[in-house]
N, C-alpha and C. Protein backbone atom coordinates (compact mmCIF):
# COMPACT_ATOMS: atom_id res chain seq x y z
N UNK A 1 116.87 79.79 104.04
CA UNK A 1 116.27 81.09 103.77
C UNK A 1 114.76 80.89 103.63
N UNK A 2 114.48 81.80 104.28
CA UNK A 2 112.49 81.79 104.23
C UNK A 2 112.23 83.07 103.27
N UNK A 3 111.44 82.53 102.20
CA UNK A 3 110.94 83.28 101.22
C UNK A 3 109.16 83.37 101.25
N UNK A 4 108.87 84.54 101.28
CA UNK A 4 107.34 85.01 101.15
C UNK A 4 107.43 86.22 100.04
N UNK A 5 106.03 86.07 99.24
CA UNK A 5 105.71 86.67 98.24
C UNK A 5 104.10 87.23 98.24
N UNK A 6 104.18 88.12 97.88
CA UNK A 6 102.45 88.69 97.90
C UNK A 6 102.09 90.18 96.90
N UNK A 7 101.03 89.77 96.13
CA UNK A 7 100.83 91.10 95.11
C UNK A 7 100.25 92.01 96.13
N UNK A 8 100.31 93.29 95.69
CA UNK A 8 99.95 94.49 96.64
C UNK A 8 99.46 94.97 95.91
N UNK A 9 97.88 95.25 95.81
CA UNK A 9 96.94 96.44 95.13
C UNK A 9 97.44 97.90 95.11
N UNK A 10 98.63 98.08 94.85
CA UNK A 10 99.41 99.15 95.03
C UNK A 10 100.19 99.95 94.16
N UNK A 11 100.46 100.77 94.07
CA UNK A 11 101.70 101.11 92.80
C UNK A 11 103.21 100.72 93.89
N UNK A 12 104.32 100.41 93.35
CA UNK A 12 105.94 100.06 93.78
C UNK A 12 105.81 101.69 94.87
N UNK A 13 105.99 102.70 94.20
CA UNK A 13 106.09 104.37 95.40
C UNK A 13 104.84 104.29 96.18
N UNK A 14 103.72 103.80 96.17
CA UNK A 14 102.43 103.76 97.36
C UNK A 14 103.14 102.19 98.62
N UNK A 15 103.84 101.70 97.72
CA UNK A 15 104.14 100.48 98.87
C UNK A 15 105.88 101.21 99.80
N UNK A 16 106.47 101.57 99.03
CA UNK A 16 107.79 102.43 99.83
C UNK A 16 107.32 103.23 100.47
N UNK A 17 106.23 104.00 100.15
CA UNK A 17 105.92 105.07 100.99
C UNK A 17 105.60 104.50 102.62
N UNK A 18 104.97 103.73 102.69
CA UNK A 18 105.07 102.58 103.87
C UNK A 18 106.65 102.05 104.52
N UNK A 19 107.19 101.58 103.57
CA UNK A 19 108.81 101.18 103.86
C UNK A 19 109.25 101.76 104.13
N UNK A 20 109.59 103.07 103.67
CA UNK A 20 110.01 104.33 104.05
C UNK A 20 110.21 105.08 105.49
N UNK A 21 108.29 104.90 105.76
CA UNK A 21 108.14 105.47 107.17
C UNK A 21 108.68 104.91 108.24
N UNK A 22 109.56 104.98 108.75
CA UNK A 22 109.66 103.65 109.98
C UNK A 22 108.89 103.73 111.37
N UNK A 23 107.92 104.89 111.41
CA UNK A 23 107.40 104.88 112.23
C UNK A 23 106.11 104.29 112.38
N UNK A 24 105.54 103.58 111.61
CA UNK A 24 104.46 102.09 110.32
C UNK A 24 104.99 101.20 111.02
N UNK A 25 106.37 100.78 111.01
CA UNK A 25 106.38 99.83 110.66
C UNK A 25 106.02 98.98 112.16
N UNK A 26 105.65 99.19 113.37
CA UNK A 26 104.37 98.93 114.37
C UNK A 26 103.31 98.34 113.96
N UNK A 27 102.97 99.03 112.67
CA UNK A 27 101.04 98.45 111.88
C UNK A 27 101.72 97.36 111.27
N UNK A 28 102.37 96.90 110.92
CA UNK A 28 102.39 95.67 109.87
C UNK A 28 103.69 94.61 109.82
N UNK A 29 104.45 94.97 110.67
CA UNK A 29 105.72 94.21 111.12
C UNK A 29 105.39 93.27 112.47
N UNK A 30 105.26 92.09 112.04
CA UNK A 30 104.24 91.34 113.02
C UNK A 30 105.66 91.43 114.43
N UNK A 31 104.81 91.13 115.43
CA UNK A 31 105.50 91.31 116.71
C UNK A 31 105.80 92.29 117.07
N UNK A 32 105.75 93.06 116.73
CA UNK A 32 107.14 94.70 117.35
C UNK A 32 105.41 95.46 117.70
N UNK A 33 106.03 95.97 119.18
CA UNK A 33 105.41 96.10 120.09
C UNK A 33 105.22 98.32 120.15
N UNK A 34 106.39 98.50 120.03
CA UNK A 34 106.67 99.84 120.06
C UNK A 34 107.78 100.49 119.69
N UNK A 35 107.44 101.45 118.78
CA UNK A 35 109.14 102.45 118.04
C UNK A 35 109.62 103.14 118.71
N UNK A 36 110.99 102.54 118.99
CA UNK A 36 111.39 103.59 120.21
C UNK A 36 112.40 104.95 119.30
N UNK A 37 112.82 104.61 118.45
CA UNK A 37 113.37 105.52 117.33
C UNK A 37 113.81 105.42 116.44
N UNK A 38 113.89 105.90 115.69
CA UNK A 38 113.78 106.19 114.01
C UNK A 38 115.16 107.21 113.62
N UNK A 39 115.92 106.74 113.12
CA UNK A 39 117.03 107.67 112.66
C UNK A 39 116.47 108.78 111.37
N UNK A 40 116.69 109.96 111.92
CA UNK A 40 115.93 111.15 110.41
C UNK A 40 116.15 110.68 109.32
N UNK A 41 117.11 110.23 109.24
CA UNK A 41 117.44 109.85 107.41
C UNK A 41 116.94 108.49 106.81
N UNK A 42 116.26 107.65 107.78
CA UNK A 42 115.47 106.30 107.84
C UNK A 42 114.79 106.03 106.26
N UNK A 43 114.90 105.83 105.24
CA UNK A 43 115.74 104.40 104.84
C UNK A 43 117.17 104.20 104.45
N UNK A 44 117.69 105.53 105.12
CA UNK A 44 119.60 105.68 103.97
C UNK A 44 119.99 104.66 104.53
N UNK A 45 120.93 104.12 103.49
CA UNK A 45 122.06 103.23 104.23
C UNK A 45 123.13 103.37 105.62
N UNK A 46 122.73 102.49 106.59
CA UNK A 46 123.37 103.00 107.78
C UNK A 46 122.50 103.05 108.90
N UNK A 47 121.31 103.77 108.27
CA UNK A 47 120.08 104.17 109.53
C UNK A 47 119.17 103.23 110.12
N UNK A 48 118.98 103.23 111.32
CA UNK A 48 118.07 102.38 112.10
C UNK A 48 117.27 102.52 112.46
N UNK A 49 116.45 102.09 113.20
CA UNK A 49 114.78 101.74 113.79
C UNK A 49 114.97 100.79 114.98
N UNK A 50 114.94 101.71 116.31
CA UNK A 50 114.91 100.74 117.50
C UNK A 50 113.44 100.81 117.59
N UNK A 51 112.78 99.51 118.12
CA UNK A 51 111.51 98.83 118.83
C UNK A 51 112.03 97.81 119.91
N UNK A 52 110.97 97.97 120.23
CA UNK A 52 110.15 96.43 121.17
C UNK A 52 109.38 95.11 120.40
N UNK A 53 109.97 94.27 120.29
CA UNK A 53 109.24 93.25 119.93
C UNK A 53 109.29 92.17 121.01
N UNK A 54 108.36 91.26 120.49
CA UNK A 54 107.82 90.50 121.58
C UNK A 54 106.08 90.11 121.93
N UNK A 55 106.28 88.91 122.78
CA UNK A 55 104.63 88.67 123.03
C UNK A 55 103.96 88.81 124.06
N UNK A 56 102.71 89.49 124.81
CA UNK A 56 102.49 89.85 126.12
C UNK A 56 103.87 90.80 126.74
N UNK A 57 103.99 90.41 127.92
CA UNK A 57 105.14 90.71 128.78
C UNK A 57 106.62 90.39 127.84
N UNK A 58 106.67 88.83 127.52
CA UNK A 58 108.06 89.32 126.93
C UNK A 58 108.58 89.82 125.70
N UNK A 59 109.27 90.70 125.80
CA UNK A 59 109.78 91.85 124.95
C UNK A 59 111.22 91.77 124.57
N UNK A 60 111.61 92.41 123.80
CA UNK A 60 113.13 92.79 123.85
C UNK A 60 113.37 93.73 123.19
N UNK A 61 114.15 94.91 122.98
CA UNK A 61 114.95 95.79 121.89
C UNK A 61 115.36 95.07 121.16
N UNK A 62 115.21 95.84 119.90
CA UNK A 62 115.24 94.94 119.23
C UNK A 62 115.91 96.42 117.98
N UNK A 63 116.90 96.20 116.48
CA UNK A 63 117.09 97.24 115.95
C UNK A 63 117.37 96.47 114.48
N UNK A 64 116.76 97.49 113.75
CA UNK A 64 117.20 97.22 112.04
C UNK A 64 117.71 98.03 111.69
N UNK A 65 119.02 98.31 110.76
CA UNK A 65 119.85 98.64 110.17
C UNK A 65 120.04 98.56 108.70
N UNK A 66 119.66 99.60 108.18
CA UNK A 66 119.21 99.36 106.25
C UNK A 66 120.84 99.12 106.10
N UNK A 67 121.31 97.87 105.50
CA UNK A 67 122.26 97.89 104.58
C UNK A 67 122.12 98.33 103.01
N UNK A 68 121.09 98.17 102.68
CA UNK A 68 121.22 98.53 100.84
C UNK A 68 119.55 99.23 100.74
N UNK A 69 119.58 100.44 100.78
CA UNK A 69 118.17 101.03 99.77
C UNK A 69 118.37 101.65 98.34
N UNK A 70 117.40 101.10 97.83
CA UNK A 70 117.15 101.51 96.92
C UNK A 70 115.65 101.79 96.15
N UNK A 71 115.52 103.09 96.32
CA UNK A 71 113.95 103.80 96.44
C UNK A 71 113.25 103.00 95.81
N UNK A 72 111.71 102.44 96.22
CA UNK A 72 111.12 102.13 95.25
C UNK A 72 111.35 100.78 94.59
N UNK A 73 112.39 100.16 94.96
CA UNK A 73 112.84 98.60 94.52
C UNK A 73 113.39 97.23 95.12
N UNK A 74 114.09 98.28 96.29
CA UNK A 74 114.40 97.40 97.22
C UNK A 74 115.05 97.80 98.48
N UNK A 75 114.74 97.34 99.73
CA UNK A 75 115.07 97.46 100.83
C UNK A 75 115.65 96.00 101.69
N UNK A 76 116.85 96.10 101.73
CA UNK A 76 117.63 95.49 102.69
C UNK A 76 117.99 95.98 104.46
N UNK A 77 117.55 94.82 105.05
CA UNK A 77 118.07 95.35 106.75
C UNK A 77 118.54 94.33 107.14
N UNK A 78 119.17 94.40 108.56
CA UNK A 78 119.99 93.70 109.06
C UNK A 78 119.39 94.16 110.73
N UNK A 79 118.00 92.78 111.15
CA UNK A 79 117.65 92.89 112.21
C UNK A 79 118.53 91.99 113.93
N UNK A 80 119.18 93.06 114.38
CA UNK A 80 119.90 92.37 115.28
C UNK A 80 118.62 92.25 116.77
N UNK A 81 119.44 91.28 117.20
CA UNK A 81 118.32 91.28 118.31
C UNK A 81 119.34 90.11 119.63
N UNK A 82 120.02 91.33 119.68
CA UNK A 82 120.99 90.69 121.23
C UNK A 82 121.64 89.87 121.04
N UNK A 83 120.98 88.74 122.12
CA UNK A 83 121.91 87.78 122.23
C UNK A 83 120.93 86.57 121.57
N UNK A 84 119.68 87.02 120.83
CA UNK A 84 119.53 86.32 120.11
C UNK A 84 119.80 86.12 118.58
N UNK A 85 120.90 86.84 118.17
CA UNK A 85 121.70 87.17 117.08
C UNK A 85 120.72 88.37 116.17
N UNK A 86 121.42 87.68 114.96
CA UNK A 86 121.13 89.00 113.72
C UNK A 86 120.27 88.36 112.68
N UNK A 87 119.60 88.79 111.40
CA UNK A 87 119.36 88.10 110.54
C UNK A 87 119.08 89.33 109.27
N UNK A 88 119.04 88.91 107.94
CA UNK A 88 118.51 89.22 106.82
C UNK A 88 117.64 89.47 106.10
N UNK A 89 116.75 90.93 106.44
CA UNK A 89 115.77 90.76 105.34
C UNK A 89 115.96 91.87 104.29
N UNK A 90 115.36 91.16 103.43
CA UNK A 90 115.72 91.55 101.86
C UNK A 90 114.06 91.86 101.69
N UNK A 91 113.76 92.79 101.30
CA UNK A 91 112.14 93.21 100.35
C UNK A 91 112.74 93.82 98.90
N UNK A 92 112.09 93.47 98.25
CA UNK A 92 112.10 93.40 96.36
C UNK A 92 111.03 94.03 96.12
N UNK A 93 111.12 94.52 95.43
CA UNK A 93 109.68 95.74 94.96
C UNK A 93 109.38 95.41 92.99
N UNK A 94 108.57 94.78 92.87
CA UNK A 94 108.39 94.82 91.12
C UNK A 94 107.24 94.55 90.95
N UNK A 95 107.09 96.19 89.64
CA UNK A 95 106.11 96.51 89.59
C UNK A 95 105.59 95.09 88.53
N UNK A 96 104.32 95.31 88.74
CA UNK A 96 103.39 94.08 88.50
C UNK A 96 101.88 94.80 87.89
N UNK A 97 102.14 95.00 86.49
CA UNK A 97 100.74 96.36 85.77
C UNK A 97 100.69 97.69 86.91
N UNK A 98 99.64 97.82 87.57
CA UNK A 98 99.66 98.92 88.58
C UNK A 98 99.52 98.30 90.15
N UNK A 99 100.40 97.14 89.79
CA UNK A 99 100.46 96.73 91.42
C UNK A 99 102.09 96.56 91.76
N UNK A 100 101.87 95.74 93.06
CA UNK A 100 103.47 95.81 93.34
C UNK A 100 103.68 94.01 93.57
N UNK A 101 104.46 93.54 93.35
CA UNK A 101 104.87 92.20 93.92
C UNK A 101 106.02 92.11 94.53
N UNK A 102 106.06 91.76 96.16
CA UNK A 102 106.62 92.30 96.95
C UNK A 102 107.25 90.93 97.61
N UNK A 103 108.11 90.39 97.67
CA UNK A 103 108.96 89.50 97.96
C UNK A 103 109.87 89.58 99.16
N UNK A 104 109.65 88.99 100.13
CA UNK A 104 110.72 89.15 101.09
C UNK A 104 111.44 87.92 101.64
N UNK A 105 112.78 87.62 101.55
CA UNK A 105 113.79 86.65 101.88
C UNK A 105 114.61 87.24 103.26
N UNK A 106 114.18 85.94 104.56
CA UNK A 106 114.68 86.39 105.20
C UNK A 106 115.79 85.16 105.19
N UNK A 107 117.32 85.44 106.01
CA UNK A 107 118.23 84.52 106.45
C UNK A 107 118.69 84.76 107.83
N UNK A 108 119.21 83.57 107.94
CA UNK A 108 120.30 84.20 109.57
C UNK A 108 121.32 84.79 109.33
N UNK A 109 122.11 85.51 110.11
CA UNK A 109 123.17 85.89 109.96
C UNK A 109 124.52 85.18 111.17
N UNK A 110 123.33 85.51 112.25
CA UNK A 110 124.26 85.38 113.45
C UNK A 110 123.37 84.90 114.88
N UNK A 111 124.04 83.73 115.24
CA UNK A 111 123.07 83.55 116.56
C UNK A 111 122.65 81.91 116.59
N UNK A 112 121.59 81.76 117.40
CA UNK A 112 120.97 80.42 117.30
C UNK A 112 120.20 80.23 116.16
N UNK A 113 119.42 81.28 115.58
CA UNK A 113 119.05 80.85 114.31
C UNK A 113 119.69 80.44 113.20
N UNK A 114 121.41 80.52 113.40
CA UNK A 114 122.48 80.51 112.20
C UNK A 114 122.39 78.43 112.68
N UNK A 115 122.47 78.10 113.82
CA UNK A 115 122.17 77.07 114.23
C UNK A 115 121.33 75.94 113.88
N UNK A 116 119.79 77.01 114.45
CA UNK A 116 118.62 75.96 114.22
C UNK A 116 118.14 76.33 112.93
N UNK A 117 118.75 77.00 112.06
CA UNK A 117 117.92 77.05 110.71
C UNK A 117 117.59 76.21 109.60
N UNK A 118 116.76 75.95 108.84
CA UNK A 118 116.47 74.44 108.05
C UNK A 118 114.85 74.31 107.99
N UNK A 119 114.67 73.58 107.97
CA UNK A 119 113.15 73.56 107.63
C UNK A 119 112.07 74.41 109.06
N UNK A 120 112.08 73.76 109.94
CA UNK A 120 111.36 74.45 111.53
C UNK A 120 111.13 75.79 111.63
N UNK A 121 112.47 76.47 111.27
CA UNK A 121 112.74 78.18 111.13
C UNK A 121 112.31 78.41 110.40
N UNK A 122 112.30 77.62 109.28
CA UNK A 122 112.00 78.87 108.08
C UNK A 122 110.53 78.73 108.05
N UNK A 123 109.81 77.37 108.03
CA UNK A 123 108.75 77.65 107.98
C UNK A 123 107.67 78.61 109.18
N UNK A 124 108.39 78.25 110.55
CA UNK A 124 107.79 79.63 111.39
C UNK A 124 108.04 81.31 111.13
N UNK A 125 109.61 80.92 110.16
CA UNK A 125 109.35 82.78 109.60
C UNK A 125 108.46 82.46 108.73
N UNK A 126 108.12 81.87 107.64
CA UNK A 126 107.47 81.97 106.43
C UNK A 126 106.42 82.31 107.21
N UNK A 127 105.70 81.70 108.36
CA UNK A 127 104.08 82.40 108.70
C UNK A 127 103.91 83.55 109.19
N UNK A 128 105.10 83.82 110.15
CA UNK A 128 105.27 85.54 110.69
C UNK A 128 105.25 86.43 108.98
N UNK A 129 106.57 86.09 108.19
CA UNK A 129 106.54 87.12 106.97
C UNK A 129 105.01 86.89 106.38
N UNK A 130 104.24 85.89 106.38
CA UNK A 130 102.98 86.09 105.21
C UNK A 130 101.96 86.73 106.00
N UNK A 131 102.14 86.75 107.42
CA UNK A 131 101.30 87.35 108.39
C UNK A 131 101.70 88.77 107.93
N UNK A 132 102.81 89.18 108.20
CA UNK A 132 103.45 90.85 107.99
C UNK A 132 102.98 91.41 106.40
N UNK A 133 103.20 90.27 105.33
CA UNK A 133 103.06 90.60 104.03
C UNK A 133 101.30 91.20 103.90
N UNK A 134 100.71 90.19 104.77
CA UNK A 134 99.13 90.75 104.83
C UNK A 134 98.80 91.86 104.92
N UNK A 135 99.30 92.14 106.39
CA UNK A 135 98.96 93.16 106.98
C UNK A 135 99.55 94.57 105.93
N UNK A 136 100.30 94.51 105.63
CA UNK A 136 101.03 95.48 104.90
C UNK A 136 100.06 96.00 103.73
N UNK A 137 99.81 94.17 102.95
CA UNK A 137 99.24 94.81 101.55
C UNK A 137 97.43 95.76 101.83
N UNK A 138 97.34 94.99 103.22
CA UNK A 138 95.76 95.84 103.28
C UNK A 138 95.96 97.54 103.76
N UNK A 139 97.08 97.68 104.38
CA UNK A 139 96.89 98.81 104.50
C UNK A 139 97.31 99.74 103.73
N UNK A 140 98.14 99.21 102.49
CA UNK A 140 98.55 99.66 101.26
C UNK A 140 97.26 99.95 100.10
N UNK A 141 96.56 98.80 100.35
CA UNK A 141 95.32 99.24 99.68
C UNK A 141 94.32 99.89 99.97
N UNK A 142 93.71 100.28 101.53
CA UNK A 142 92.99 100.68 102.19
C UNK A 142 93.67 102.22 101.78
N UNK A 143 95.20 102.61 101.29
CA UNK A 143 95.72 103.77 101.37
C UNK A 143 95.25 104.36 100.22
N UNK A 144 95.37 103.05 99.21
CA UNK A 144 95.48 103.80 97.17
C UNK A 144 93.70 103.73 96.96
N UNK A 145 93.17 103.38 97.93
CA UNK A 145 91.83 103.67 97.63
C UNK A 145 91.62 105.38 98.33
N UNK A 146 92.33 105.36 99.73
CA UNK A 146 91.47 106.57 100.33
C UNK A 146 91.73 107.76 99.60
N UNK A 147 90.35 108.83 99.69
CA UNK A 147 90.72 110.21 99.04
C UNK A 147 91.70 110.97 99.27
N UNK A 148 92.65 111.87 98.79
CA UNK A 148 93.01 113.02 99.33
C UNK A 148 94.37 112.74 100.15
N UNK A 149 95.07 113.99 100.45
CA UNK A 149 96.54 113.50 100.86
C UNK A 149 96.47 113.25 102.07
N UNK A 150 95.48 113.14 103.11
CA UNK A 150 96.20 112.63 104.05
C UNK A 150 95.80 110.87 103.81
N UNK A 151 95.67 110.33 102.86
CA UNK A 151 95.90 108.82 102.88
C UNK A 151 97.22 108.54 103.32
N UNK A 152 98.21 109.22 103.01
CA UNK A 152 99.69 108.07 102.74
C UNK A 152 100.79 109.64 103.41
N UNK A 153 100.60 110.63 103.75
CA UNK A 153 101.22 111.42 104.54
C UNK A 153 100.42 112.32 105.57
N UNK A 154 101.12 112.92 106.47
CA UNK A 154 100.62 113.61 107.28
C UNK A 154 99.95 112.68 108.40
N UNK A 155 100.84 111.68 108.86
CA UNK A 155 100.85 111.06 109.71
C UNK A 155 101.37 111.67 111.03
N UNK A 156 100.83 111.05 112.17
CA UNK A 156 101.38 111.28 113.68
C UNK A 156 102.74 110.94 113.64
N UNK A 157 103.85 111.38 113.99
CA UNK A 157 105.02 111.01 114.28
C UNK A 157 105.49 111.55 115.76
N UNK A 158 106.06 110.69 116.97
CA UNK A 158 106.09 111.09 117.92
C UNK A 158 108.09 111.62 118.25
C-alpha cells in the first residue's frame, strides 16, 4: 500500500467541496486527461467518473466508483482501468485547527499491479499521489483565500 499525506490550508468542507465535484478532478488528479462523465449523484455510493488518463497519445478509459462516502471525512473509490486491473483509493479528511490533513492510501485490487506491487509500485504511486496531493492543496488554498462565491461554486460544468 502507498500512503501520502499533506496539510491543506483549508477547512475539511473547502477540501470536499473539490472531492465532491468530479468534474475537478482533471485539475489535480495527476494523469487524467479528460471527464468524459460524471454520474449526477457523484460522490453517493455506487456513482462514477469516466476519464481519459494517460501520457501524450497514450490514453485509456479509465472509471472510479465511490465505494464508501462519507461527507467531509472520507472518500473511498475503486479505480478500474481494463485490462490493467483495479485498485484502492482511500482519502481521510481530519480536521487539523482550520486546516485539513488529507491522507490518501492507495492498494491493488486486481491486475498486474496485484502482481508487481512491493516497493517499485508503491513508491511510483507515492510520487504520482504527492504530485496529485500538491496540486489539490494549492488549489484548495488559492480557493479559501479568493473573495466571494464564485471561489468554490459556480463552476463550468459541461
Amino acid at each position: 500500500m502507498a500512503r501520502s499525506r499533506r496539510l491543506i490550508l483549508s477547512t475539511p468542507a473547502e477540501v470536499w467541496m473539490l472531492l465532491a465535484d468530479g468534474y475537478r478532478y482533471s485539475e489535480w488528479v495527476a494523469g487524467t486527461q479528460e471527464i468524459l462523465h460524471v454520474d449526477p449523484e457523484w460522490p453517493g455510493t455506487g456513482t462514477c467518473i469516466r476519464f481519459k488518463v494517460g501520457l501524450g497519445a497514450l490514453t485509456l478509459d479509465d472509471v472510479c466508483v465511490v465505494r464508501r462516502c462519507e461527507p467531509e471525512r472520507r472518500l473511498e473509490l475503486e479505480a478500474k482501468a481494463g485490462r490493467f486491473g483495479a485498485a484502492r483509493i482511500a482519502m481521510n479528511l481530519l480536521p487539523w485547527g482550520d486546516n485539513t490533513l488529507l491522507t490518501v492510501d492507495w492498494h491493488p485490487l486486481r491486475g498486474p499491479g496485484t502482481r508487481l506491487h512491493g516497493l517499485p509500485v508503491d513508491y511510483a504511486v507515492k510520487i504520482r499521489n504527492g504530485m496529485m496531493l500538491t496540486k489539490l492543496a494549492r488549489i484548495a488554498a488559492q480557493e479559501h483565500r479568493a473573495p466571494g462565491p464564485a471561489s468554490a461554486v459556480g463552476r463550468y460544468r459541461p
